[in-house]
Protein backbone atom coordinates (compact mmCIF):
# COMPACT_ATOMS: atom_id res chain seq x y z
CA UNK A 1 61.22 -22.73 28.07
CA UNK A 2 57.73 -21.45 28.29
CA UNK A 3 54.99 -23.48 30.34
CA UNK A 4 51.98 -21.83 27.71
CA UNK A 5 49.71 -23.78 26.03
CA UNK A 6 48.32 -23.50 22.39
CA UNK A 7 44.72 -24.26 21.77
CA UNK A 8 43.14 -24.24 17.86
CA UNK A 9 40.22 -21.82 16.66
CA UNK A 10 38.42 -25.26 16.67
CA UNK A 11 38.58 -26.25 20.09
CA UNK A 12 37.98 -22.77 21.89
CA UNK A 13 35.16 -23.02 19.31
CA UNK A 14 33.93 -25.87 20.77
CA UNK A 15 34.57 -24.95 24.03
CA UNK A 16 32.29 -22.14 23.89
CA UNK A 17 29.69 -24.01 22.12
CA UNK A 18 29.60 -26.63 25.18
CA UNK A 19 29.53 -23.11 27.08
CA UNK A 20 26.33 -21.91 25.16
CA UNK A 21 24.38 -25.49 25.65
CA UNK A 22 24.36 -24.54 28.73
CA UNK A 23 25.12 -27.65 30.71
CA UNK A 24 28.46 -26.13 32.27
CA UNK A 25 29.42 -23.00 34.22
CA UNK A 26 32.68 -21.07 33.01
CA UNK A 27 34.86 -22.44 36.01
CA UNK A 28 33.61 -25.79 35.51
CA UNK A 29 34.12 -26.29 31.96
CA UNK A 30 37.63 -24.78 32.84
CA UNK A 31 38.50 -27.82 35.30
CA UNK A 32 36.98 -29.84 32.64
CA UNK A 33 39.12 -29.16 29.94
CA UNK A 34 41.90 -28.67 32.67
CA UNK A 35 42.06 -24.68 31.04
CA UNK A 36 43.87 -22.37 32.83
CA UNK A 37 41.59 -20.79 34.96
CA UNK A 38 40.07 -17.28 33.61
CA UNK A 39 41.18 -18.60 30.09
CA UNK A 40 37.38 -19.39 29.18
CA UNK A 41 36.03 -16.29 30.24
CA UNK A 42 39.16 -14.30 28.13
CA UNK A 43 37.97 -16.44 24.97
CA UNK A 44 33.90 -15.84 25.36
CA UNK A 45 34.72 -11.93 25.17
CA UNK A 46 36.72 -12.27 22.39
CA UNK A 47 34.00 -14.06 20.88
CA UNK A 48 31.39 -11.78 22.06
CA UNK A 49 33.71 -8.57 20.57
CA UNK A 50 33.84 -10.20 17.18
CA UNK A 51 30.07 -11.07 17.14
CA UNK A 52 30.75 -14.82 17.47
CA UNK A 53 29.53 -16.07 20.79
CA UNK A 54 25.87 -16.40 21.71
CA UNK A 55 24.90 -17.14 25.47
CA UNK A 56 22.90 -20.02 26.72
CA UNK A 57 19.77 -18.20 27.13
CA UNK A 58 19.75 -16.78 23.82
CA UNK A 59 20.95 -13.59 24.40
CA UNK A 60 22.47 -11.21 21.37
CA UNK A 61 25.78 -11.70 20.48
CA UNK A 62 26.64 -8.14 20.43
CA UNK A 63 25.72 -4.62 22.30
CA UNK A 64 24.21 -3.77 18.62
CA UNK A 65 22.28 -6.75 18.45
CA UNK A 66 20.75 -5.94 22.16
CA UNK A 67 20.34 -2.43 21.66
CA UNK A 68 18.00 -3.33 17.96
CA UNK A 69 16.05 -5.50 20.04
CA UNK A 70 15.24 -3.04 22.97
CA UNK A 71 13.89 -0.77 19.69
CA UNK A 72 12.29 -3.49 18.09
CA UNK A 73 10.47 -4.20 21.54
CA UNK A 74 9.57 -1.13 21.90
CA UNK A 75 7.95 -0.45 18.43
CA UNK A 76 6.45 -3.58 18.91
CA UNK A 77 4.86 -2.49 21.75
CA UNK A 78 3.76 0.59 20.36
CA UNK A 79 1.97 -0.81 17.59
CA UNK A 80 0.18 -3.34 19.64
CA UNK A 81 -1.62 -0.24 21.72
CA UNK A 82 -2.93 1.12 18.57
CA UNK A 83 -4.11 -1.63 16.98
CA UNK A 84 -5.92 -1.92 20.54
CA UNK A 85 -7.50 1.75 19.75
CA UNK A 86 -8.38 1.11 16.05
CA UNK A 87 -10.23 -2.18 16.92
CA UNK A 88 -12.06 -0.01 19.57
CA UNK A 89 -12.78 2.84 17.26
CA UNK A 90 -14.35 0.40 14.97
CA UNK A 91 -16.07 -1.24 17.58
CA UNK A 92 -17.52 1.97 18.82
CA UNK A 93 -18.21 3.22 15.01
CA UNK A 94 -20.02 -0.24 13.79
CA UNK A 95 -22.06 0.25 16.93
CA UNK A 96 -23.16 3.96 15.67
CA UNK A 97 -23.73 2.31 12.26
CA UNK A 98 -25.70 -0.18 13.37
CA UNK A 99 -27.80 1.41 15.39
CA UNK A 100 -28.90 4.24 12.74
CA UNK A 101 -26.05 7.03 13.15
CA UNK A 102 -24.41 8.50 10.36
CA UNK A 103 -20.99 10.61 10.66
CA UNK A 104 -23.11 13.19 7.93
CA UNK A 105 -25.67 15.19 8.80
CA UNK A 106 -29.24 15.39 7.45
């Protein structure tokens, strides 16, 4: 007779979810839940394979998801440093205006 266990969808569901509150470490929640050591850990990379798990800090679910934010960041950052030159072109081109230079000659 075998000595394994069966858990449902529903409670390693649940068990991750306590996971990504954050309030346990894998190893504890394990001696928690009296899970087989390692058994945690084994479920959370399933999850994380399938797109299902997110991590306590926020983190994406998936290498994907990670990767599109890294590009996101990036553009993000991109457009911030020239919408820092246009407002400093302007600046520099009201100042021109104002002070009785024209871009046409006469």
């Amino acid at each position: 007779m075998s000595n394994k266990r069966y858990y449902s969808p529903e409670f390693k569901r649940e068990t991750l979810e306590m996971l990504a509150i954050g309030d346990y470490t894998i190893a504890g929640l394990e001696r928690t839940l009296g899970v087989t050591p390692g058994l945690v850990r084994q479920w959370k990379r399933k999850a994380q394979r399938n797109g299902e798990y997110v991590s306590p800090n926020g983190e994406p679910k998936t290498d994907k998801e990670a990767a599109r934010i890294r590009e996101l960041e990036k553009e993000n950052a991109r457009l911030r440093q020239e919408r820092e030159i246009l407002k400093k072109a302007m600046a520099i081109t009201s100042t021109l205006l104002s002070a009785g230079f024209s871009s046409r000659s006469e």
